[in-house]
N, C-alpha and C. Protein backbone atom coordinates (compact mmCIF):
# COMPACT_ATOMS: atom_id res chain seq x y z
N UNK A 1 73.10 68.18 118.33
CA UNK A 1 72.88 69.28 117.43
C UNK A 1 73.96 69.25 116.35
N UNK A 2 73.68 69.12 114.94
CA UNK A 2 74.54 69.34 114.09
C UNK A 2 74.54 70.79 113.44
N UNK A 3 76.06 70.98 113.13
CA UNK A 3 76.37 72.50 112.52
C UNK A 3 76.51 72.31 111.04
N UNK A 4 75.54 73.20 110.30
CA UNK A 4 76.24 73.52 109.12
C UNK A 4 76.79 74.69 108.54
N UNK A 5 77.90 74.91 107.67
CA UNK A 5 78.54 75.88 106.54
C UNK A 5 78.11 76.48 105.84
N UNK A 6 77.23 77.74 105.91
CA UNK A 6 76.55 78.29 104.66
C UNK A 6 77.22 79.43 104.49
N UNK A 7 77.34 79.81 103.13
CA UNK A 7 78.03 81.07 102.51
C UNK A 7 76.49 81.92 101.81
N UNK A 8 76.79 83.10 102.43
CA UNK A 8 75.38 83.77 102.05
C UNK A 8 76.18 85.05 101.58
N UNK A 9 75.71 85.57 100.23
CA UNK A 9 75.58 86.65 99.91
C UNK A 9 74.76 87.76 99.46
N UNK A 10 75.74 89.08 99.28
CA UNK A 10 74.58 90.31 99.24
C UNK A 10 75.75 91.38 99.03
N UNK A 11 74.60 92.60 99.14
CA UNK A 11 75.50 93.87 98.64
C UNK A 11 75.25 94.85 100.00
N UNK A 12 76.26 95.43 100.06
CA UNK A 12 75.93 96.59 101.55
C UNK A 12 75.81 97.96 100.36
N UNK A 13 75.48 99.45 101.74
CA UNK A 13 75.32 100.56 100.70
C UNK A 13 76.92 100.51 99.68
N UNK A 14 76.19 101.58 98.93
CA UNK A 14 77.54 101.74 97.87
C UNK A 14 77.81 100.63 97.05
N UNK A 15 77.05 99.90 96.91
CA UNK A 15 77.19 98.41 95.58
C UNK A 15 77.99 97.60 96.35
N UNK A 16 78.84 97.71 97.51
CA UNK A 16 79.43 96.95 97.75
C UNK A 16 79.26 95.36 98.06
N UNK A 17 80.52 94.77 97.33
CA UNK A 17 79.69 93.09 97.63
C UNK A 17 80.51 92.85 98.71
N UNK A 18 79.21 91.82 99.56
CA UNK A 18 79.86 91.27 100.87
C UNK A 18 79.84 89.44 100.56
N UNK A 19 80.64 88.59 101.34
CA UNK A 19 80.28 87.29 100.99
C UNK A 19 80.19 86.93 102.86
N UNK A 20 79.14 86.06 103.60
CA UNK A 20 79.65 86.06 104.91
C UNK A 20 79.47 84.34 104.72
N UNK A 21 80.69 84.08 105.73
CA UNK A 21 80.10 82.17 106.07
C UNK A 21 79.88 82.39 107.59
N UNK A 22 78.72 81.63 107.59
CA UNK A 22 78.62 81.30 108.77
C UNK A 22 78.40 80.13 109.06
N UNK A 23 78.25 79.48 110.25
CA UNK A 23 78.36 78.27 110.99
C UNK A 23 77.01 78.39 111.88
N UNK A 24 75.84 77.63 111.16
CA UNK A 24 74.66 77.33 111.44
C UNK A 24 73.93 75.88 112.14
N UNK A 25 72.88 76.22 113.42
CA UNK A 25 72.31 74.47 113.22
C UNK A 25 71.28 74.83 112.28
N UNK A 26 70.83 76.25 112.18
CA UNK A 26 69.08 76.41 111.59
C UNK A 26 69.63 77.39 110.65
N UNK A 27 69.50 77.09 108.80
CA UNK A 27 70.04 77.59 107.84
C UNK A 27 68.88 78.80 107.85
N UNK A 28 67.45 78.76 107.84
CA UNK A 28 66.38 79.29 107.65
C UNK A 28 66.38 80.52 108.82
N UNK A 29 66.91 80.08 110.47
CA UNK A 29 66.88 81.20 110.81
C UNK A 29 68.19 82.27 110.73
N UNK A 30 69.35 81.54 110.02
CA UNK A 30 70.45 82.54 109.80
C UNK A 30 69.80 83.74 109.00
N UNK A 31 69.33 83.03 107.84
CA UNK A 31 69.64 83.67 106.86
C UNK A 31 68.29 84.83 106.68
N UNK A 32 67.25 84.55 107.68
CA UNK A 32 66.19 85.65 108.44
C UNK A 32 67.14 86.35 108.75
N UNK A 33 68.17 86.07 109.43
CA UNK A 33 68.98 86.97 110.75
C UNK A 33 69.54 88.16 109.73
N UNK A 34 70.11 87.34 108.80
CA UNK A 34 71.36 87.96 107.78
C UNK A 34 70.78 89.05 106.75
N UNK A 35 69.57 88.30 106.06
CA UNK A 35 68.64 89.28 105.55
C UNK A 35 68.15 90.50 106.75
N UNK A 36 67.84 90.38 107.48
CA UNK A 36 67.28 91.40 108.22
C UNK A 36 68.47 92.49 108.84
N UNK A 37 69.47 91.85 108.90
CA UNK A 37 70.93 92.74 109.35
C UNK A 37 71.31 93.49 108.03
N UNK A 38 70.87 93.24 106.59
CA UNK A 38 71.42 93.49 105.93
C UNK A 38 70.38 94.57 105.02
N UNK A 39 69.14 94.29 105.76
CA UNK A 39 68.16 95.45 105.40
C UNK A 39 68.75 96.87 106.45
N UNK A 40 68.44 96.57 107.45
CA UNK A 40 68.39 97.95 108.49
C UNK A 40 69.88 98.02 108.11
N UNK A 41 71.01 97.92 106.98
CA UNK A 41 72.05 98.66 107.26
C UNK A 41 72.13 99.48 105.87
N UNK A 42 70.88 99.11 105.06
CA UNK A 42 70.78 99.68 103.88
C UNK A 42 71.44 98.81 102.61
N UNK A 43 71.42 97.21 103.03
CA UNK A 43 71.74 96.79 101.98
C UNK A 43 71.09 95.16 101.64
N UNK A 44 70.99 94.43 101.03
CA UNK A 44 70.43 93.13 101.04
C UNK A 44 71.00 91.73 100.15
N UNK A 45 70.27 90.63 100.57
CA UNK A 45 70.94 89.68 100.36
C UNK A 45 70.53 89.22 99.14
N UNK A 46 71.36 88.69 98.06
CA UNK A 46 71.33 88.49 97.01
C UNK A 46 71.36 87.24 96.47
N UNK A 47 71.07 86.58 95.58
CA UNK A 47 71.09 85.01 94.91
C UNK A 47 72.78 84.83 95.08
N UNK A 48 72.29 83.82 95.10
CA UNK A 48 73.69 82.67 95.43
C UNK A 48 74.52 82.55 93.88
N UNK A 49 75.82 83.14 94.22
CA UNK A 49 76.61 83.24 92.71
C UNK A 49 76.07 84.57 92.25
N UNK A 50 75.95 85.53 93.03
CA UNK A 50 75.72 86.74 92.14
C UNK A 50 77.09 87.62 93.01
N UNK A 51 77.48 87.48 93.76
CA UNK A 51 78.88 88.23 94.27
C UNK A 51 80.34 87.01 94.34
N UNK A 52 80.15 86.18 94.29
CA UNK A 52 81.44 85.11 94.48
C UNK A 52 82.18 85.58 93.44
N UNK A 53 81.55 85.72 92.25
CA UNK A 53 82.41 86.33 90.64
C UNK A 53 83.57 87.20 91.29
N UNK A 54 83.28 88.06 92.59
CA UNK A 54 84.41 89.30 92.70
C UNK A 54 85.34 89.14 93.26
N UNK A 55 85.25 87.82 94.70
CA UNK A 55 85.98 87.04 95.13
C UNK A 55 86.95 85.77 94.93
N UNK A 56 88.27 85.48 95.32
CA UNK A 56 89.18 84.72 94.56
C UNK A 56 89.70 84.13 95.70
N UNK A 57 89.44 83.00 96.30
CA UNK A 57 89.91 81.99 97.35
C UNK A 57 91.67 81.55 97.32
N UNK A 58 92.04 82.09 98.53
CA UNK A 58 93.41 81.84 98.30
C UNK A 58 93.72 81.86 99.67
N UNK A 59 94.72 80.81 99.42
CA UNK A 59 95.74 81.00 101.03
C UNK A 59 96.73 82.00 101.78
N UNK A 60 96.14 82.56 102.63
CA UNK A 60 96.77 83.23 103.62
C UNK A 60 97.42 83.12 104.49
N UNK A 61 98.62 83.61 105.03
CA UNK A 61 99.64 83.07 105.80
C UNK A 61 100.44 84.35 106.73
N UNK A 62 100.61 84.94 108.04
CA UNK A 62 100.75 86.25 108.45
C UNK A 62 102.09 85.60 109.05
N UNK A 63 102.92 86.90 108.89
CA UNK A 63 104.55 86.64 109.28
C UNK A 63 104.78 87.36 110.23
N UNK A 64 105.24 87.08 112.04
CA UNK A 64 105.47 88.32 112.98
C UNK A 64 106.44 89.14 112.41
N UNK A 65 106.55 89.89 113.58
CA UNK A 65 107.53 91.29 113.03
C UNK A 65 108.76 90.76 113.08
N UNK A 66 109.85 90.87 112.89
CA UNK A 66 111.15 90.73 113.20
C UNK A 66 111.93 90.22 111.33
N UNK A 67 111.53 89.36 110.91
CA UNK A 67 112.97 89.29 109.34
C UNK A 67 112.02 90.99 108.67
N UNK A 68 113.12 90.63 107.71
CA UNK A 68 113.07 91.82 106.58
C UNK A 68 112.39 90.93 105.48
N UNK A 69 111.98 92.41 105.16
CA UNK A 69 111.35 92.14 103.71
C UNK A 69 111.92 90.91 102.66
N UNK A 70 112.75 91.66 102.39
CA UNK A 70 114.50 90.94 101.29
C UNK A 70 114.06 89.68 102.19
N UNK A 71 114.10 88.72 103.22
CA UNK A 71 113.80 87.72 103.28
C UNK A 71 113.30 86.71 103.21
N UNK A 72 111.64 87.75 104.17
CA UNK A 72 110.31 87.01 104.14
C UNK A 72 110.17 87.01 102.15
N UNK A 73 110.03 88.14 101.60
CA UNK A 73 110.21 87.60 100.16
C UNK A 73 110.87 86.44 99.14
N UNK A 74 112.12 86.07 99.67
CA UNK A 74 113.22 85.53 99.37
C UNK A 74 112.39 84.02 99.78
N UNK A 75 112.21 83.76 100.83
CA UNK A 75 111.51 82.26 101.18
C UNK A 75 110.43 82.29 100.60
N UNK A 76 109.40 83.05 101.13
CA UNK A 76 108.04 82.93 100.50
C UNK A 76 107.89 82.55 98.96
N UNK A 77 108.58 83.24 98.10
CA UNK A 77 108.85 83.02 96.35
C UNK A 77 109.67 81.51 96.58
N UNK A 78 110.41 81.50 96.75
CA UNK A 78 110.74 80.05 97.05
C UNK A 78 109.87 78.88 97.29
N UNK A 79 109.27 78.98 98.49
CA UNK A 79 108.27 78.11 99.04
C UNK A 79 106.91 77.81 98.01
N UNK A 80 107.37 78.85 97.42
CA UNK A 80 105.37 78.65 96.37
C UNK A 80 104.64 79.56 96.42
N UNK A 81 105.39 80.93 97.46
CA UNK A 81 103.99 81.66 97.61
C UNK A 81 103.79 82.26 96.22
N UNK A 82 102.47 83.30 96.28
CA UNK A 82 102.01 83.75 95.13
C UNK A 82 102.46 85.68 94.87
N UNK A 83 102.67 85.70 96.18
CA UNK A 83 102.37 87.39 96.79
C UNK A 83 103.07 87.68 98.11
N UNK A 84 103.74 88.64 98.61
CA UNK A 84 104.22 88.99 100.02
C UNK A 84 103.69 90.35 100.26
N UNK A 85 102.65 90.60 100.60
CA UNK A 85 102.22 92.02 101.07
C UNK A 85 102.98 92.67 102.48
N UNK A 86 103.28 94.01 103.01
CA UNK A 86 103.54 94.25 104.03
C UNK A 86 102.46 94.80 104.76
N UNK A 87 102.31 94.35 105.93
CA UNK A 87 101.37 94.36 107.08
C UNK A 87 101.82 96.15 108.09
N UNK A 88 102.82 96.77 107.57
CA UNK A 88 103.53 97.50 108.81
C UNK A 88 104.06 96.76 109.92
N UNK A 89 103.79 97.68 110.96
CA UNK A 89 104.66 97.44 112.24
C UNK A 89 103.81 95.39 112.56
N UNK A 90 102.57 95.34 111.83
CA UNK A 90 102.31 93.84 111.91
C UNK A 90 102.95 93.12 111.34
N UNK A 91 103.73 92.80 110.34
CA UNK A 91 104.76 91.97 109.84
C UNK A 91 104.58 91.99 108.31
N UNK A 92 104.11 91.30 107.52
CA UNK A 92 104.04 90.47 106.39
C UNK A 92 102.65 89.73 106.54
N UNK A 93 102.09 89.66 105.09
CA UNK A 93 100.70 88.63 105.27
C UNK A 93 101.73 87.34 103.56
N UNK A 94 101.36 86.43 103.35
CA UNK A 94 101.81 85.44 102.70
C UNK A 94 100.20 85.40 101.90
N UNK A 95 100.63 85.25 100.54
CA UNK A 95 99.59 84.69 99.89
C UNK A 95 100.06 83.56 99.06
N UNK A 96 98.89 82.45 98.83
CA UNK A 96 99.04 81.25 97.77
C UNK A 96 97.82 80.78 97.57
N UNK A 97 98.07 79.87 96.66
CA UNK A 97 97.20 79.51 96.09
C UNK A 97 96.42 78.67 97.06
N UNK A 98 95.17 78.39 97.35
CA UNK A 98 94.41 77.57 98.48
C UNK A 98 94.93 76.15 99.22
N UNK A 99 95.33 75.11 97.68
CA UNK A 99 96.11 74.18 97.70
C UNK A 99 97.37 74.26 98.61
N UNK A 100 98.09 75.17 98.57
CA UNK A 100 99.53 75.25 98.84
C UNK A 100 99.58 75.84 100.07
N UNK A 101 98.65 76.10 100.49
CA UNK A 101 98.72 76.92 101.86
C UNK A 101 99.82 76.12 103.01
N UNK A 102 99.24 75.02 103.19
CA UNK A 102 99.93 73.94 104.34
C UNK A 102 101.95 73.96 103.89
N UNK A 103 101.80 73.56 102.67
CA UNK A 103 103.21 73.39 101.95
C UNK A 103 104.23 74.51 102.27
N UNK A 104 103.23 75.70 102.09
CA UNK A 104 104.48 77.15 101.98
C UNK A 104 104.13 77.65 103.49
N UNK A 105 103.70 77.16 104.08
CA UNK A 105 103.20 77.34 105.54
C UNK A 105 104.66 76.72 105.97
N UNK A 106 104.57 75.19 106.32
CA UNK A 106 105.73 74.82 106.55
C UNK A 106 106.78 74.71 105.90
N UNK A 107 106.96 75.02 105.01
CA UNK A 107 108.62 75.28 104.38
C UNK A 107 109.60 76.76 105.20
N UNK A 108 108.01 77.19 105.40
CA UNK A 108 108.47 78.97 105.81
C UNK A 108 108.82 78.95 107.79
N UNK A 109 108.33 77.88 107.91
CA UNK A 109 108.38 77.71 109.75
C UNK A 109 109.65 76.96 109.43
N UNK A 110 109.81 75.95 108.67
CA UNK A 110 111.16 74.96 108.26
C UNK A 110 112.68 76.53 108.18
N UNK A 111 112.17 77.19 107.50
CA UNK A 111 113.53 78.07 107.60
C UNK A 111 113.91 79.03 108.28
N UNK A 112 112.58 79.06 109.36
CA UNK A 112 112.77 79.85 110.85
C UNK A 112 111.73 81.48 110.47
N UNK A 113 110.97 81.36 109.41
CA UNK A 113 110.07 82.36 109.77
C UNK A 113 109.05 82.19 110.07
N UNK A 114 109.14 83.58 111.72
CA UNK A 114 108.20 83.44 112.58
C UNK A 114 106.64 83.58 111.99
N UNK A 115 105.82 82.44 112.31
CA UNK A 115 104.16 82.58 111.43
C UNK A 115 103.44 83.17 112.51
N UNK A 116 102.22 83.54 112.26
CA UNK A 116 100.91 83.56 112.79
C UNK A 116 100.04 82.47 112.14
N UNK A 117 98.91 83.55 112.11
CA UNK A 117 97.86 83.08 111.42
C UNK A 117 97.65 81.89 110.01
N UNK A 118 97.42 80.69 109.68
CA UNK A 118 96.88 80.68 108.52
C UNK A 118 96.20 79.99 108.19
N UNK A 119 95.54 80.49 107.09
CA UNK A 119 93.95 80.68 106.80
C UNK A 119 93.91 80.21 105.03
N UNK A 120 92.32 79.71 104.46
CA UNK A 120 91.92 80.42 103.50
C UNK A 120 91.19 81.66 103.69
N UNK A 121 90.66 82.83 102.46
CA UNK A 121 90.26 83.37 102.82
C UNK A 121 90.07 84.25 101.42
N UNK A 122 88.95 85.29 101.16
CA UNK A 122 88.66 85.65 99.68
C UNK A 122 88.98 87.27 99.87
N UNK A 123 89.78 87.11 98.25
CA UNK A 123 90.57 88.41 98.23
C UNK A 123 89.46 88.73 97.00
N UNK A 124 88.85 90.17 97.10
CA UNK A 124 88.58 91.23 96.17
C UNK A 124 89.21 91.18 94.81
N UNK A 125 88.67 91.14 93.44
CA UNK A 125 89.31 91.34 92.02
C UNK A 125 89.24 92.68 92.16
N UNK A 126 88.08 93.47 93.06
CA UNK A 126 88.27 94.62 92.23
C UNK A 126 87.44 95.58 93.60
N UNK A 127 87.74 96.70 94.04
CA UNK A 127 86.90 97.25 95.10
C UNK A 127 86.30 98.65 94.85
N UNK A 128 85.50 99.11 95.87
CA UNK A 128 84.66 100.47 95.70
C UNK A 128 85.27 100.87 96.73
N UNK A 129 85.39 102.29 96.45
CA UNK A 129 86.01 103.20 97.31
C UNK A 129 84.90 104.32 98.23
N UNK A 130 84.43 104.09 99.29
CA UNK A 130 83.62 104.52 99.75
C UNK A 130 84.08 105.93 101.26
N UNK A 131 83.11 107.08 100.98
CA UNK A 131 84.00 107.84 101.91
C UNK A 131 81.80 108.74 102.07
N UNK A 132 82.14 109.26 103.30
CA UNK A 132 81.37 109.89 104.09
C UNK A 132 80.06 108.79 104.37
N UNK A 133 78.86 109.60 103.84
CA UNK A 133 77.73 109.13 104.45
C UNK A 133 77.83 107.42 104.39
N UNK A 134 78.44 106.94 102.72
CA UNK A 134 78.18 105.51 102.81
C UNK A 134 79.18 104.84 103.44
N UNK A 135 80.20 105.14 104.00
CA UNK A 135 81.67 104.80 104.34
C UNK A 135 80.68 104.47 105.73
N UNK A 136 80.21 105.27 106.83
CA UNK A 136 79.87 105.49 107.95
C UNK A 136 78.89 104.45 107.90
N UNK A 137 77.95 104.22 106.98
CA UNK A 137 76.90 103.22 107.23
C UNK A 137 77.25 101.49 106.88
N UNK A 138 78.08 101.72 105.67
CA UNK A 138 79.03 100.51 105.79
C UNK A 138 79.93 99.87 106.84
N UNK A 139 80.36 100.88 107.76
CA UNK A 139 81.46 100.32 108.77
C UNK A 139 80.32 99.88 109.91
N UNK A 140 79.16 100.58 110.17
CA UNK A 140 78.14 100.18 110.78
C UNK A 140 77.44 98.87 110.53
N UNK A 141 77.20 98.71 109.37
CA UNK A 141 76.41 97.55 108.71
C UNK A 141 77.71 96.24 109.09
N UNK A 142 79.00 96.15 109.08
CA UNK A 142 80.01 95.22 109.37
C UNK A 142 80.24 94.54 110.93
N UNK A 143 80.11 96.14 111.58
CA UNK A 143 79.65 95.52 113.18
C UNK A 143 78.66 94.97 113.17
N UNK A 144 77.51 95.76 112.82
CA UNK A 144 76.07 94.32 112.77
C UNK A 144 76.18 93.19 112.73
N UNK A 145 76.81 93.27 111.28
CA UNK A 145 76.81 91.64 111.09
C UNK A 145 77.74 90.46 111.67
N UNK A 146 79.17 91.55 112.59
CA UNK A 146 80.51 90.27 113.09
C UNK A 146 79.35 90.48 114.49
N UNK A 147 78.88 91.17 114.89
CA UNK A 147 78.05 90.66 116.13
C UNK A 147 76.93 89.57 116.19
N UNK A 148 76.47 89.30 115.24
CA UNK A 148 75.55 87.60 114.65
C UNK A 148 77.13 86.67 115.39
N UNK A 149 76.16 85.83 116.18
CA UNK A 149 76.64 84.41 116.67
C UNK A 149 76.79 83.74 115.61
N UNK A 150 76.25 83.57 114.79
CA UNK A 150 76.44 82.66 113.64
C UNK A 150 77.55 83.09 112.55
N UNK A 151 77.79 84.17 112.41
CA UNK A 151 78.67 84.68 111.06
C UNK A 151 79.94 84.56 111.71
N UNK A 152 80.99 83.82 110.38
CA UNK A 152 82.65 83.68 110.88
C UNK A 152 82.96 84.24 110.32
N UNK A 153 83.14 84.80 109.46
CA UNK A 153 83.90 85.53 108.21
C UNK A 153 83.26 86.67 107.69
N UNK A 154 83.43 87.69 107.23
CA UNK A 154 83.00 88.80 106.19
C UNK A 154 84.15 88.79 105.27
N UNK A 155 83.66 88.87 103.91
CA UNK A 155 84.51 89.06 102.86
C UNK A 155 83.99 90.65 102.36
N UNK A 156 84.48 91.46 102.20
CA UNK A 156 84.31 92.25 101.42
C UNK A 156 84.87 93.16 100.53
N UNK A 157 84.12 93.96 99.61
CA UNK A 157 85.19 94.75 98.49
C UNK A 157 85.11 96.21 98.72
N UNK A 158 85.30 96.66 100.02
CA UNK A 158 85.47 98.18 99.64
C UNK A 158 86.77 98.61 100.55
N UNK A 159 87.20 99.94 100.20
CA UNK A 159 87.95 100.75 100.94
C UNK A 159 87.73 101.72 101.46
N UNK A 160 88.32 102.32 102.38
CA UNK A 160 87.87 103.66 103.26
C UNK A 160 89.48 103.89 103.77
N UNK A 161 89.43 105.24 103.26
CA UNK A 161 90.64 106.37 104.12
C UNK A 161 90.93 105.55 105.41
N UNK A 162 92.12 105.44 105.61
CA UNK A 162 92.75 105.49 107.33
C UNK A 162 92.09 106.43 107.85
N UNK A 163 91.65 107.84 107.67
CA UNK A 163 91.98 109.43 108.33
C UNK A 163 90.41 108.99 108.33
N UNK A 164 89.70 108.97 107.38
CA UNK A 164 88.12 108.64 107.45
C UNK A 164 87.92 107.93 108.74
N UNK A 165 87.97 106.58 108.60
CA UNK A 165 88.17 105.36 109.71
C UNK A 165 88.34 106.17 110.74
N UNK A 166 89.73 106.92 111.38
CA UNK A 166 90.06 107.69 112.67
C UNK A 166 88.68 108.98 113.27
N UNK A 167 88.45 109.35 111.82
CA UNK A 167 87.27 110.39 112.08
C UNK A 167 86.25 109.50 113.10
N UNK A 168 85.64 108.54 112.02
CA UNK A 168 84.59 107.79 112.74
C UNK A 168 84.77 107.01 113.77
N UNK A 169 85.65 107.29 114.40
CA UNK A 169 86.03 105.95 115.42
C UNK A 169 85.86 106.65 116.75
C-alpha cells in the first residue's frame, strides 16, 4: 500500500480558513471524508490555492522550560532565528525560516538549549476573532476533523478567548 501527501483546503463557520494535510492511500476517499466533515460543521472545502494566500510556511522549534528569555532570545537571533515567542509555563516556541530550521535547531542544542519539538508548520498573516455561537461550532468542527485517521495537521486562522475556551470545555 502506498501513502500519499495531500493538502486540502476550505473555510470553517466565521470565514475562517483552515489548510489540513493529510496522509492518504485513497485521495478520493479523504477528501469525501474531509468534504463531508466540513459540511456537518458548517463549513466547506474550497479550490486548491484559495486559502494558502493566508498561510506562511516556516520553521518551528519549542524550547523546555528552564533558560530565560534574555537567553533563549540571545541564541536564537544569533542562530538565524526569525522570532522567539513565549509559550508560558511551556517554554519558548523558535521561529525561522523553513530552510533554516535544522541549522538554528542545532546551533541552539550546540549551546545547551533544552529543545522539544521541531517542525515546519503554517503561521496565519492575518486571523478572525471568533466568540459564542461560531467560536463553539468551530472548536467542534476541529475535533471532527483531528479525529479523521487520515488528517496530520490543521492549520488555521482564528482566535478564541482563553475564558471562552474554559466556558466550553
Amino acid at each position: 500500500m502506498q501513502y500519499e501527501e495531500v493538502t486540502y483546503e476550505g473555510y470553517g463557520p466565521g470565514g475562517v480558513a483552515l489548510m489540513l494535510e493529510c496522509l492518504t492511500d485513497n485521495r478520493h476517499r479523504t477528501a469525501g471524508d474531509v468534504r463531508a466533515t466540513l459540511s456537518k460543521g458548517g463549513g466547506h472545502l474550497a479550490a486548491e490555492g484559495s486559502v494558502s494566500w493566508v498561510f506562511t510556511k516556516k520553521g518551528s522549534i519549542s524550547v523546555k522550560p528552564g533558560p530565560s528569555e534574555d537567553e533563549v532570545m540571545e541564541k536564537a537571533l544569533d542562530a538565524g532565528a526569525e522570532d522567539v515567542l513565549a509559550s508560558g509555563d511551556d517554554g519558548f516556541e523558535i521561529r525561522t525560516e523553513p530552510g533554516a530550521l535544522h541549522n538554528v535547531a542545532q546551533a541552539l542544542e550546540n549551546s545547551g538549549i533544552p529543545l522539544g519539538e521541531q517542525r515546519w508548520t503554517y503561521v496565519p498573516s492575518s486571523t478572525v476573532k471568533l466568540d459564542g455561537d461560531a467560536a463553539r461550532k468551530m472548536l467542534k468542527l476541529m475535533d471532527s476533523l483531528e479525529d479523521s485517521d487520515d488528517v496530520q495537521n490543521i492549520y488555521a486562522n482564528f482566535e478564541v478567548d482563553d475564558a471562552l475556551i474554559q466556558q466550553l470545555a
